[in-house]
C-alpha atoms as a PDB file:
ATOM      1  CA  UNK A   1    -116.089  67.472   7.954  1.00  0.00           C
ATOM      2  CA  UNK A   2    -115.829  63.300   8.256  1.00  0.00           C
ATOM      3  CA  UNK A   3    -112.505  64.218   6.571  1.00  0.00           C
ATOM      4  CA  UNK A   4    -111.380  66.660   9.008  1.00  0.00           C
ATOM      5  CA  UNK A   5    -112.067  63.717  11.565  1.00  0.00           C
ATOM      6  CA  UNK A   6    -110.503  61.100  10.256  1.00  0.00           C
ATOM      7  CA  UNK A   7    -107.026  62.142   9.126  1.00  0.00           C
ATOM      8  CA  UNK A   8    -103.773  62.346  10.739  1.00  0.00           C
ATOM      9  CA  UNK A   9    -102.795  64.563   8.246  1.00  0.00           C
ATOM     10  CA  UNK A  10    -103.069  66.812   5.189  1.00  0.00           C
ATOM     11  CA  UNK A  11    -100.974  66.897   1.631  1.00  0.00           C
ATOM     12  CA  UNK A  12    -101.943  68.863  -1.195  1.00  0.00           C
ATOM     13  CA  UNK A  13    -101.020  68.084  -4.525  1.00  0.00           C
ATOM     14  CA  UNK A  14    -101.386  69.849  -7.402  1.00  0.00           C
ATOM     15  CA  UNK A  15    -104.821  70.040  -8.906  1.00  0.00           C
ATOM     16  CA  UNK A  16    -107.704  71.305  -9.677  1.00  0.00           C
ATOM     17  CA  UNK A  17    -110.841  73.502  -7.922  1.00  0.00           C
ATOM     18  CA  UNK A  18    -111.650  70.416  -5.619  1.00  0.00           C
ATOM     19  CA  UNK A  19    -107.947  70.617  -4.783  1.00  0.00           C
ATOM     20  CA  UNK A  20    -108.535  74.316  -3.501  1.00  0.00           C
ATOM     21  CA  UNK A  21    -111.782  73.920  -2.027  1.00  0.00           C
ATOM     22  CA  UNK A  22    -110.945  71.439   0.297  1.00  0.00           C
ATOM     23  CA  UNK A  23    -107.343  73.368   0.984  1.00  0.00           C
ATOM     24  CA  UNK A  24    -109.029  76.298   1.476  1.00  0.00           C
ATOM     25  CA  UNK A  25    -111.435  74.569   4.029  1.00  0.00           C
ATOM     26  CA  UNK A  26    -108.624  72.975   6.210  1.00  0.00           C
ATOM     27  CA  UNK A  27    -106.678  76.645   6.066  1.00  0.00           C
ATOM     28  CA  UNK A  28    -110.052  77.957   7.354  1.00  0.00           C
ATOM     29  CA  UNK A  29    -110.510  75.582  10.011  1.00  0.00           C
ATOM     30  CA  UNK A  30    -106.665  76.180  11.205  1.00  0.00           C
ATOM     31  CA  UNK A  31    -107.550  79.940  11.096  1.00  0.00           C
ATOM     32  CA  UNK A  32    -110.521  79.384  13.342  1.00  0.00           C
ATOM     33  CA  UNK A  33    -108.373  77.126  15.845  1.00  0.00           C
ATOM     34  CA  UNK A  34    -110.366  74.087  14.766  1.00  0.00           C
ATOM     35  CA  UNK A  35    -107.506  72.320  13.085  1.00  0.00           C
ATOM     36  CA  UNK A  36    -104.165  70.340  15.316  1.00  0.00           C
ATOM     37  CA  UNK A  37    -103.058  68.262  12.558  1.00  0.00           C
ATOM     38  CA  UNK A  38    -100.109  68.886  10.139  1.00  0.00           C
ATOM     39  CA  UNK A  39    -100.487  70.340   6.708  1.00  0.00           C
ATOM     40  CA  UNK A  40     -98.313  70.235   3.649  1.00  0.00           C
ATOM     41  CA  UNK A  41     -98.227  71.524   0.116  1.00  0.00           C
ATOM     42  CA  UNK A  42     -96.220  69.312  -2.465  1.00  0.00           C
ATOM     43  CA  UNK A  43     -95.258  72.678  -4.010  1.00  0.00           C
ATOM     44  CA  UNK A  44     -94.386  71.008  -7.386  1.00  0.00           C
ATOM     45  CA  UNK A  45     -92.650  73.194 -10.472  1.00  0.00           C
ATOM     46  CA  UNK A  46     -93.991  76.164  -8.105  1.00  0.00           C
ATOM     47  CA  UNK A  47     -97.755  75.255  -8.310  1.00  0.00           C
ATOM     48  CA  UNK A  48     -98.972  76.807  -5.105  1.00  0.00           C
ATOM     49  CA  UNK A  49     -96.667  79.868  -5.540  1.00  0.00           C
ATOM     50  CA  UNK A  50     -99.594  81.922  -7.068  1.00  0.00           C
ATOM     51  CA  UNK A  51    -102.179  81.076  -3.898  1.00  0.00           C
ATOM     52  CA  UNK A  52     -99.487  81.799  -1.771  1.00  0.00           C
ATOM     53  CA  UNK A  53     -99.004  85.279  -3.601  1.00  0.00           C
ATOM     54  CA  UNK A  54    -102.833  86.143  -3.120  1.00  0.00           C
ATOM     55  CA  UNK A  55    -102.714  84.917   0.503  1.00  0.00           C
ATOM     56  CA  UNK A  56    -100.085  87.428   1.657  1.00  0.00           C
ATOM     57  CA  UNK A  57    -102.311  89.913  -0.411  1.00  0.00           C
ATOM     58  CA  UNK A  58    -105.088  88.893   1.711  1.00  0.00           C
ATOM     59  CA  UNK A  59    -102.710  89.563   4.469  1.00  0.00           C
ATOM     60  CA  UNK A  60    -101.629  92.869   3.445  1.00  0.00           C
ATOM     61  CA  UNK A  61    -104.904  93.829   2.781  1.00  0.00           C
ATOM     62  CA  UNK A  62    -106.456  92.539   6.700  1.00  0.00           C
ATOM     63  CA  UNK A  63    -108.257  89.582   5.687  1.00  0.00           C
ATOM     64  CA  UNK A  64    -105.488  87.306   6.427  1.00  0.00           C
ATOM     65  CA  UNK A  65    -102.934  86.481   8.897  1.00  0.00           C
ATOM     66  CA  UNK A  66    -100.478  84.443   6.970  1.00  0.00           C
ATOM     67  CA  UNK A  67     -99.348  83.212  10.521  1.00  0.00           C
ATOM     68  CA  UNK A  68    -101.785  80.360   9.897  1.00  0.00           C
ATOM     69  CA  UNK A  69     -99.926  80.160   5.909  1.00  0.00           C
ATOM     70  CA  UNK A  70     -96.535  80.184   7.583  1.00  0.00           C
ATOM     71  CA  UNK A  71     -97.268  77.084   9.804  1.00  0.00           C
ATOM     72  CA  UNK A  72     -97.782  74.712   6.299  1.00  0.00           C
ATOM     73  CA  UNK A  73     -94.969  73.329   5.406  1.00  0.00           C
ATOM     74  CA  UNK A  74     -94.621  73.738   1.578  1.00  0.00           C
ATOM     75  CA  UNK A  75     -91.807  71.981  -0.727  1.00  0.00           C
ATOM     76  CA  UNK A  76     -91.410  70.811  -4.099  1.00  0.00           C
ATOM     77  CA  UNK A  77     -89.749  67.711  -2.546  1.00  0.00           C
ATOM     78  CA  UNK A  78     -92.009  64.967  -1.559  1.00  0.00           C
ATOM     79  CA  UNK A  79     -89.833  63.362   0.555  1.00  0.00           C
ATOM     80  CA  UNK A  80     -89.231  66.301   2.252  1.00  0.00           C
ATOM     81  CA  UNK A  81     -92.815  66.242   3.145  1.00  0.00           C
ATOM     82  CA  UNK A  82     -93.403  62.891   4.302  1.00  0.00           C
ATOM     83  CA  UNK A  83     -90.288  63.333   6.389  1.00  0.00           C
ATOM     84  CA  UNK A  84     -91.086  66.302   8.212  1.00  0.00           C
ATOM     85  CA  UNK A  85     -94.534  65.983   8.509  1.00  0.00           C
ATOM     86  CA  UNK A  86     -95.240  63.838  11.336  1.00  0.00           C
ATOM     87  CA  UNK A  87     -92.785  66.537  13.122  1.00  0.00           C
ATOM     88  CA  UNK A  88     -95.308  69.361  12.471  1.00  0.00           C
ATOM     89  CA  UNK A  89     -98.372  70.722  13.809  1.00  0.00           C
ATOM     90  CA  UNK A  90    -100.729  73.630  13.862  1.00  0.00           C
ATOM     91  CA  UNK A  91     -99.935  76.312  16.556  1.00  0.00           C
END
């Protein structure tokens, strides 16, 4: 939660379960309207493509709206991301 509060702003890299469990926290809180801060994926050599394949299966399935997915900005540029992400923000 205090890191909820205190950033501006969130970027994923590749990692590990830590990675996805605090990821998967700050996608929760954006589904539950909790969230009005930007949120990127630094989508390198495709890592996230496989959690974005079982979110829209979520999706397809009811248990998702990949709404709150398509508002992420994801790119396997990182200047990309730091370019465009003080432009974005949750709906």
């Amino acid at each position: 939660l205090k890191m909820i509060e205190i950033s501006d702003a969130f970027v994923a890299l590749p990692g590990g379960m830590g990675t996805f469990d605090e990821l998967l926290e700050v996608l929760t809180w954006r589904q539950l309207n909790q969230l009005d801060k930007p949120v990127a994926l630094f989508n390198y050599d495709g890592y996230f493509d496989p959690l974005r394949k079982l979110l829209e299966h979520a999706a397809t399935a009811g248990f998702y709206d990949m709404n709150h997915l398509n508002d992420v900005l994801i790119s396997c540029e990182i200047e990309e991301i730091f370019n465009l992400l003080p432009q974005i923000r949750a709906n």
